[in-house]
Protein backbone atom coordinates (compact mmCIF):
# COMPACT_ATOMS: atom_id res chain seq x y z
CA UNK A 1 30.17 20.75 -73.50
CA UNK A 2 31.80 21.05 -77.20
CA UNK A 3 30.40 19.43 -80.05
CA UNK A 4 33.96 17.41 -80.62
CA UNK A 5 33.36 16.55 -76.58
CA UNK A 6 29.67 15.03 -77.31
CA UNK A 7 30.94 13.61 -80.27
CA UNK A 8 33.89 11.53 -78.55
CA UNK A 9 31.54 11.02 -75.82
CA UNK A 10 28.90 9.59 -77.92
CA UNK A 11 31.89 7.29 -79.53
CA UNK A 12 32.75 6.20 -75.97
CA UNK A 13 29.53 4.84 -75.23
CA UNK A 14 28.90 3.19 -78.76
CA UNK A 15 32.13 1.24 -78.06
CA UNK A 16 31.39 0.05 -74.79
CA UNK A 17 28.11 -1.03 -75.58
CA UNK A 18 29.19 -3.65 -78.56
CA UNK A 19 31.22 -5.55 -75.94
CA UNK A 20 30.09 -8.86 -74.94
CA UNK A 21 27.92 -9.85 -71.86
CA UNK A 22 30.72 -11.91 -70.22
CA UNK A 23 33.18 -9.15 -71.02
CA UNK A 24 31.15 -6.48 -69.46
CA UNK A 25 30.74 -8.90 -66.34
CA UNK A 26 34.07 -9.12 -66.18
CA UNK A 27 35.18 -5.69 -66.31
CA UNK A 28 32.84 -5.07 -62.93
CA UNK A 29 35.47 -7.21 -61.09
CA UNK A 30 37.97 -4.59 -61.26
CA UNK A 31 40.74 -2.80 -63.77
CA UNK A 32 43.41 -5.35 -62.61
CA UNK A 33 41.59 -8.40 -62.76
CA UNK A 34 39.71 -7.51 -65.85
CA UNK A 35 43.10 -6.40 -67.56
CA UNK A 36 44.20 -10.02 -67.56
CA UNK A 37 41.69 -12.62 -66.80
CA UNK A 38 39.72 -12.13 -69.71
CA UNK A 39 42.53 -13.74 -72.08
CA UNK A 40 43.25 -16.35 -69.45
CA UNK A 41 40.04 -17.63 -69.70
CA UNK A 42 40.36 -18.75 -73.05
CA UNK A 43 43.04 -20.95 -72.31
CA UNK A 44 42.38 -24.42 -71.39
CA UNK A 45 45.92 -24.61 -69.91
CA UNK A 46 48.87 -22.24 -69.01
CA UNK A 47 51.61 -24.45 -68.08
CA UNK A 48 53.27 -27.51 -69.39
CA UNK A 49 56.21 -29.95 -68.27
CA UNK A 50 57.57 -31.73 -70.63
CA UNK A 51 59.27 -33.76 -68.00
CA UNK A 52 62.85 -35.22 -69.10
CA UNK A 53 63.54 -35.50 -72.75
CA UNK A 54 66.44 -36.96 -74.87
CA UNK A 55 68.79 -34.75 -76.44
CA UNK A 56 68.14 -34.65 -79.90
CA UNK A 57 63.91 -35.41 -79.77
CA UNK A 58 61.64 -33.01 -80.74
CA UNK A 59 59.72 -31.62 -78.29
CA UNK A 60 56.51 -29.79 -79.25
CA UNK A 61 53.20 -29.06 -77.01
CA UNK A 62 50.40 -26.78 -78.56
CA UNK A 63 48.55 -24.53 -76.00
CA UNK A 64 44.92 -24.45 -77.38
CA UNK A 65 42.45 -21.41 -77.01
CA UNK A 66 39.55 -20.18 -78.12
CA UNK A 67 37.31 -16.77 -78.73
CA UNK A 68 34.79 -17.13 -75.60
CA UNK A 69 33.74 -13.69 -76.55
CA UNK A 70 31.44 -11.83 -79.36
CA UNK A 71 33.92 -9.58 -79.95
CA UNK A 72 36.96 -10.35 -82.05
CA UNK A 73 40.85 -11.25 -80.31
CA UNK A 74 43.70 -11.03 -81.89
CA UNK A 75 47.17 -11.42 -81.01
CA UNK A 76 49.33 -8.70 -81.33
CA UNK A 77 52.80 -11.06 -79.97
CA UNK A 78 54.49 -13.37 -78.24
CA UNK A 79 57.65 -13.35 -76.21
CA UNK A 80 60.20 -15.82 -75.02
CA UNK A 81 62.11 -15.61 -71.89
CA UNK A 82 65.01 -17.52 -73.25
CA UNK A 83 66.29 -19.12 -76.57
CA UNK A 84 65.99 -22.40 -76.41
CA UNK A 85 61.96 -22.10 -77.06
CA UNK A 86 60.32 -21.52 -80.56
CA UNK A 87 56.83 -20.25 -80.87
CA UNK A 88 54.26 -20.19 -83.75
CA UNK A 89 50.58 -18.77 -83.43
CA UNK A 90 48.25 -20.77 -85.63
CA UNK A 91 44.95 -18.48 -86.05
CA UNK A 92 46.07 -14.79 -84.64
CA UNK A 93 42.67 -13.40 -85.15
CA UNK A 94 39.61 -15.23 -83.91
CA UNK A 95 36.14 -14.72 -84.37
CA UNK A 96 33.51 -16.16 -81.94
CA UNK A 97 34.09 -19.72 -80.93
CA UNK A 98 37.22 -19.91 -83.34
CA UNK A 99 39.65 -21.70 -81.96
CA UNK A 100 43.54 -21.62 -82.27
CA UNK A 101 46.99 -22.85 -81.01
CA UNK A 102 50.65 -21.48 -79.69
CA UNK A 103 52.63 -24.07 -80.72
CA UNK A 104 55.97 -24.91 -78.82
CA UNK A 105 59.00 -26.23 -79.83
CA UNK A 106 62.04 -26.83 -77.71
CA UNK A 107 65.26 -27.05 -79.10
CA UNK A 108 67.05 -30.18 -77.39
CA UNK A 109 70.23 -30.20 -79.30
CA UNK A 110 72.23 -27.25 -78.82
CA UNK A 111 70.62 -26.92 -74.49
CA UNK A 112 71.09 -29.42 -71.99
CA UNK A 113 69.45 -29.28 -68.32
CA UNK A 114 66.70 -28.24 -66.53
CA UNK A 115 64.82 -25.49 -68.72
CA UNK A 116 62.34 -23.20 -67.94
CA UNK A 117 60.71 -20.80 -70.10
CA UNK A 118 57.73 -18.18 -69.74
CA UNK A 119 55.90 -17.13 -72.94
CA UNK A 120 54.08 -14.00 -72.69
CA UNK A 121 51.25 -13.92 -75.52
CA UNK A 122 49.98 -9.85 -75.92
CA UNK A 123 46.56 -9.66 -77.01
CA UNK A 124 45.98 -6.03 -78.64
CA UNK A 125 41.94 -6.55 -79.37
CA UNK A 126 39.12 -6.29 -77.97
CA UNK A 127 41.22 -4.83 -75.17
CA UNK A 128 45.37 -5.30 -74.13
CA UNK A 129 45.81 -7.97 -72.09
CA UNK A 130 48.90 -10.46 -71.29
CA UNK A 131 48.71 -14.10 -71.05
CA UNK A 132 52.07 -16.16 -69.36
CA UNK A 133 52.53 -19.86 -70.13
CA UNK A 134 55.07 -22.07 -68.77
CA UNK A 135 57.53 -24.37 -70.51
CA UNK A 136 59.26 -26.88 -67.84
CA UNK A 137 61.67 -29.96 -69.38
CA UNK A 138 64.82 -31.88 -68.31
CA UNK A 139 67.24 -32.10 -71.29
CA UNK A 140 69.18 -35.34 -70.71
CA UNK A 141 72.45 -35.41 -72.29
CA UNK A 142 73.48 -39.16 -72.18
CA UNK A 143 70.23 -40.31 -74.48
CA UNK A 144 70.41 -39.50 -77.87
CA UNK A 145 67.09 -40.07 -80.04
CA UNK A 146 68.10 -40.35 -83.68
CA UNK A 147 65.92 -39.03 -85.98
CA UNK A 148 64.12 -37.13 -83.00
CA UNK A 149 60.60 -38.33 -83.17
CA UNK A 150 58.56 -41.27 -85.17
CA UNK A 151 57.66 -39.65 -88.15
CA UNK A 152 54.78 -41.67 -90.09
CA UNK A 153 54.33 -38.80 -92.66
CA UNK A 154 50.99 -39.41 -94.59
CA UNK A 155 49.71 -42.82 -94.36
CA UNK A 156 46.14 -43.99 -96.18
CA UNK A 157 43.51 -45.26 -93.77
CA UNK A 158 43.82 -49.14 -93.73
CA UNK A 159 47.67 -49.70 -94.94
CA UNK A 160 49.18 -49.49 -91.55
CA UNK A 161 53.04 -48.17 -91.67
CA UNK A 162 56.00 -49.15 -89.11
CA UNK A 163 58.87 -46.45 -88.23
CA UNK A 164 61.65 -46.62 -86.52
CA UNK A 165 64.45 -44.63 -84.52
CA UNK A 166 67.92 -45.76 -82.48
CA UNK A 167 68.50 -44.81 -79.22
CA UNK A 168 72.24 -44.26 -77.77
CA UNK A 169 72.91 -43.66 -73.95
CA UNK A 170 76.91 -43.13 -72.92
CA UNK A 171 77.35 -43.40 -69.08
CA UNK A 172 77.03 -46.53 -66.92
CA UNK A 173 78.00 -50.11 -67.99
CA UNK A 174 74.29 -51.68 -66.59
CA UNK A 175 72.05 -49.36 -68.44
CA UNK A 176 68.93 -50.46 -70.00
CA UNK A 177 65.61 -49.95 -71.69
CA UNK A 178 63.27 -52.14 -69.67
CA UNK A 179 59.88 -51.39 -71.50
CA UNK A 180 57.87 -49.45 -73.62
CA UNK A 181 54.26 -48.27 -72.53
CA UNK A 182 52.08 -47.09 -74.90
CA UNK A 183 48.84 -45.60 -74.33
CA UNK A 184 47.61 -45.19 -77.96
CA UNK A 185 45.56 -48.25 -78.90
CA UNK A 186 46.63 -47.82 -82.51
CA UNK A 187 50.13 -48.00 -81.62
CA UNK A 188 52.26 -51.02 -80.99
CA UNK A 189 56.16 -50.50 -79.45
CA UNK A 190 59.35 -52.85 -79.25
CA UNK A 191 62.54 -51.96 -78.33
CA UNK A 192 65.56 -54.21 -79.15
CA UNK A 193 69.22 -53.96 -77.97
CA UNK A 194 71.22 -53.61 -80.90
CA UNK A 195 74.63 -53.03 -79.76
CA UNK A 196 76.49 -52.81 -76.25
CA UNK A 197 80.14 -51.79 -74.87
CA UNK A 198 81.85 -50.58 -71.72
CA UNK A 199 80.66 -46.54 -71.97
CA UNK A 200 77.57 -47.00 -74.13
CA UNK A 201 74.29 -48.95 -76.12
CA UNK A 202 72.22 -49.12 -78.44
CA UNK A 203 68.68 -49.77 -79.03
CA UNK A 204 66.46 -49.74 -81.77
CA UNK A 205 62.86 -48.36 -81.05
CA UNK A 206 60.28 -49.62 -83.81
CA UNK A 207 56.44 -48.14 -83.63
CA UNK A 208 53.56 -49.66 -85.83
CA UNK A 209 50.28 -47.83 -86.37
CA UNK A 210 47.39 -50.05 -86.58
CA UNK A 211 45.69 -50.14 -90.24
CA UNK A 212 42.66 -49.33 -88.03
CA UNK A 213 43.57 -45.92 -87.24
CA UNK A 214 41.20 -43.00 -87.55
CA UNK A 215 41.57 -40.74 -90.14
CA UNK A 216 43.41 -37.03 -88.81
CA UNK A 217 46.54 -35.87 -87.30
CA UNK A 218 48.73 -38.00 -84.64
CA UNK A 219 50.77 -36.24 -81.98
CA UNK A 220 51.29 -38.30 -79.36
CA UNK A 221 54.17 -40.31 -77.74
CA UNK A 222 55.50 -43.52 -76.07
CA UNK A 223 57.87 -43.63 -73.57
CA UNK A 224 60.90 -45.25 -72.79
CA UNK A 225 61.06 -46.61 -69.77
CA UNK A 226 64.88 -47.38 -68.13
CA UNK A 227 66.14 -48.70 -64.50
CA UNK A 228 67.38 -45.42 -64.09
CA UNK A 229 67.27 -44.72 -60.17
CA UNK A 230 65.71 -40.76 -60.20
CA UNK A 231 62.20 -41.42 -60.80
CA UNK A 232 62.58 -37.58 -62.86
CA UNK A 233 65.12 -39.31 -65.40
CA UNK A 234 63.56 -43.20 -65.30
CA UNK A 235 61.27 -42.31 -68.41
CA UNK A 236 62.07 -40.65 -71.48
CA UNK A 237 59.08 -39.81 -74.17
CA UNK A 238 59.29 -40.27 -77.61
CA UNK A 239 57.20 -38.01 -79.87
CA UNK A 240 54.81 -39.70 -82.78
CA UNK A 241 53.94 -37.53 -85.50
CA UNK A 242 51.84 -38.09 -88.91
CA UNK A 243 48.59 -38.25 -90.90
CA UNK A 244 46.02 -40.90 -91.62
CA UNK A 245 44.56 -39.69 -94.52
CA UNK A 246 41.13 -41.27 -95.85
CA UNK A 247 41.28 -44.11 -98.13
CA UNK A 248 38.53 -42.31 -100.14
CA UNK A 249 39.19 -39.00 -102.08
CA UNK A 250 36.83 -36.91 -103.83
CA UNK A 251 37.82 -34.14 -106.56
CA UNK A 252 36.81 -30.99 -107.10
CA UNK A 253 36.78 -30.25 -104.14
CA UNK A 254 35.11 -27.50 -102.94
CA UNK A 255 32.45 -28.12 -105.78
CA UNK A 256 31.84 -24.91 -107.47
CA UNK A 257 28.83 -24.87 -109.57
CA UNK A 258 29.13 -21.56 -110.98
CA UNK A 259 26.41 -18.95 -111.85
CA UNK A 260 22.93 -20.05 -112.60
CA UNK A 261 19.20 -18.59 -113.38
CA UNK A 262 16.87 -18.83 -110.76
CA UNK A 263 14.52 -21.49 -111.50
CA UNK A 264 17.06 -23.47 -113.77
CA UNK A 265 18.94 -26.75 -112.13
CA UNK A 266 22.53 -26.99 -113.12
CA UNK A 267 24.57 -30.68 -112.56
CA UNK A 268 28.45 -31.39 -111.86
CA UNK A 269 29.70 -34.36 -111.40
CA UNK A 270 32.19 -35.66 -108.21
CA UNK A 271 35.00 -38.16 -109.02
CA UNK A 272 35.04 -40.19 -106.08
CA UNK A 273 38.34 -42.30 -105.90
CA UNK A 274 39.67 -44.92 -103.93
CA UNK A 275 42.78 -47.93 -103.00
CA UNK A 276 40.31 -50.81 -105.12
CA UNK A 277 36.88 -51.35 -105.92
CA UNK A 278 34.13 -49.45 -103.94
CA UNK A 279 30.30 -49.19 -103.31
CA UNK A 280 28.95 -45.60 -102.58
CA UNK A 281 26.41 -46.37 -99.72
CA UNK A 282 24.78 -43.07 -99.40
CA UNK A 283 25.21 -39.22 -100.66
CA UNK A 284 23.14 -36.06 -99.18
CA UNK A 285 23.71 -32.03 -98.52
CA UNK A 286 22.62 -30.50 -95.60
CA UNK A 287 20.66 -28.79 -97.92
CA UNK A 288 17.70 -30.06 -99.63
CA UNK A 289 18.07 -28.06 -103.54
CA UNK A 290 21.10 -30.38 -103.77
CA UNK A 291 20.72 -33.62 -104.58
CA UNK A 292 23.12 -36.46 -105.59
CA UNK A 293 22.15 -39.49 -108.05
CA UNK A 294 24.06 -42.50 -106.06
CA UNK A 295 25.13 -44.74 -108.30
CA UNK A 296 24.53 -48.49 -107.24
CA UNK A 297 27.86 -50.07 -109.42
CA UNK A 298 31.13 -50.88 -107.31
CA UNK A 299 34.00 -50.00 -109.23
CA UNK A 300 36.80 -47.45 -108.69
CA UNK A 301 36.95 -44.62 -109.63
CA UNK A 302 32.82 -43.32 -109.60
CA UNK A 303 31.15 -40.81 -110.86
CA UNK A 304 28.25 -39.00 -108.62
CA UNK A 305 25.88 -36.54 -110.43
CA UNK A 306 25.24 -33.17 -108.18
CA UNK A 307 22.49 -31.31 -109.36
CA UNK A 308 21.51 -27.90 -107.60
CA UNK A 309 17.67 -27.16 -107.59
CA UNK A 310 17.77 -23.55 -107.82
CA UNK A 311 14.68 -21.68 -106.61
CA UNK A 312 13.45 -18.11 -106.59
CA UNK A 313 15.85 -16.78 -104.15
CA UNK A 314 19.18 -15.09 -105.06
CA UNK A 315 22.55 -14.80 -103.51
CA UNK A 316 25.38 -17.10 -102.91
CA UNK A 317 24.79 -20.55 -101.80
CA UNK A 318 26.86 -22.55 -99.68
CA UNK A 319 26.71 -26.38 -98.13
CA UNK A 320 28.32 -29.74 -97.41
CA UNK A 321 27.76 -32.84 -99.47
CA UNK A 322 28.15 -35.74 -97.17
CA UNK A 323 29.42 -38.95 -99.04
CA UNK A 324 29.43 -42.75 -97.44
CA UNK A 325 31.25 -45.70 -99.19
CA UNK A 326 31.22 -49.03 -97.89
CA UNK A 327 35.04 -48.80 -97.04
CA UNK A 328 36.93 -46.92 -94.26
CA UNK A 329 34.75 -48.21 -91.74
CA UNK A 330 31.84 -45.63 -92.59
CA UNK A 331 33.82 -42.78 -92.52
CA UNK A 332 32.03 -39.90 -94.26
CA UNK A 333 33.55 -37.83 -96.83
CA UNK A 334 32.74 -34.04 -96.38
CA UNK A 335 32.63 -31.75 -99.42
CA UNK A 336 32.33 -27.80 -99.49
CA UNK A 337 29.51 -26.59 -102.24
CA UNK A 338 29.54 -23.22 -104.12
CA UNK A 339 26.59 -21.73 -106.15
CA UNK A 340 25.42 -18.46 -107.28
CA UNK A 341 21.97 -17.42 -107.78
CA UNK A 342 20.79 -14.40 -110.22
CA UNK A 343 17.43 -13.21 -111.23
């Protein structure tokens, strides 16, 4: 054999080798198999019906995955079978255990009808592969959601906020909303009849969130239920959309405490913020060389002293100051720390 043929040879075999234990099991089940499975696998789910929607409503789901494997994935594309889909990838390149999204919209103004759509998500690394997810939904064209979803934008943790949105239906005299279910316990629904003639009505749809909500991202929905006869077209969704941000903020964050001597201690100090008057209950770092002087006043805003130990050791430092006030039902403030260490 040639040098150049030991040398790709020897390539060959270094490549194989760094793949992953369940990657290597999975290639013994066979070319086929192993050409696709291995992506599937990282999806929780492949297919999604919306069910029927109102024309006009945003309609979004988010197909989660994540990197199973100790070799890196990224996604090289994805395609649409038809228009009326959008697609965004959130994370296209994962590292172990990284997790990620293909986010889904549906566009329910300019398409009516049943719609089905396959999305074909190409994976070029660690080997190609082909993932296809399913998009099923109903477009309805005599409900009409104006705006399209219940947008709470950013609301602080413990002020509560109340949206609402009309719906209009054109078709049969006896039409109605009947209820609302909810499955959210931080949500509360009513729907009132606001307007009625021969062809058509209107209701107004009002949603409260709770000032009780957790802090993080809502995507969720109610749905409208109506005495239409089809069981498909008897209940029409609602999106809900929004943040709950905490009622506590804490600035600069990340803390970056610079460059410092081994041996030498170095303090910055947090500005800890909140709605009114606060007590800080408790302040630590996951690692010991930082420590954080609590102070024991209650007033808004405060200031918290971080000083950063430094020992012998060199190289860049990084942890997470944990901060508890005595608002926000416990909730724990998490804050990114940055030092350097030189000889």
């Amino acid at each position: 054999m040639s040098s150049h043929g030991r040398r790709k040879e020897g390539e060959n075999l270094t490549r194989f080798l760094r793949i992953s234990l369940p990657l290597i099991l999975l290639l013994a089940i066979g070319p086929s198999s192993f050409g696709q499975e291995w992506a599937k696998e990282m999806f929780g789910q492949t297919s999604h019906d919306f069910g029927t929607v109102a024309r006009g409503a945003k309609v979004e789901h988010r197909f989660a995955f994540e990197n199973i494997y100790e070799e890196d994935v990224e996604i090289d594309l994805i395609r649409s079978s038809c228009g009326f889909t959008t697609t965004q990838i959130s994370k296209p390149l994962l590292k172990t255990w990284d997790k990620s999204e293909v986010a889904v919209v549906v566009d329910t103004r300019a398409y009516l009808g049943q719609k089905d759509s396959t999305l074909t998500v190409t994976f070029k690394q660690p080997f190609p592969a082909e993932v296809r997810l399913h998009i099923h939904c109903y477009i309805r064209s005599d409900v009409v959601v104006q705006p399209g979803a219940i947008q709470f934008g950013t609301v602080r943790q413990g002020a509560g906020a109340k949206r609402r949105v009309t719906v209009n239906y054109a078709g049969r005299g006896d039409w109605r909303i009947e209820r609302v279910e909810v499955e959210n316990p931080h949500f509360k629904a009513d729907v009132v009849e606001t307007g009625r003639t021969d062809g058509g009505v209107t209701y107004e749809l009002a949603v409260e969130l709770a000032d009780d909500a957790p802090v993080g991202y809502i995507r969720d929905h109610v749905v409208l239920v109506t005495n239409d006869s089809n069981p498909r077209t008897s209940r029409v969704p609602v999106s809900v959309e929004g943040v709950v941000a905490s009622a506590i903020t804490v600035r600069p964050s990340p803390l970056l405490l610079g460059v410092v001597h081994a041996g030498q201690p170095v303090t910055r100090r947090l500005v800890v913020q909140g709605a009114k008057p606060f007590r800080i209950v408790a302040a630590s770092c996951d690692d010991q060389r930082f420590h954080c002087d609590v102070p024991e006043k209650t007033c808004n805003p405060q200031l918290l002293p971080v000083t950063f130990e430094s020992d012998n050791a060199s190289g860049k430092i990084s942890s997470t100051i944990h901060i508890e006030t005595d608002q926000g039902g416990g909730e724990k403030i998490e804050v990114k720390a940055h030092v350097q260490i030189v000889q």
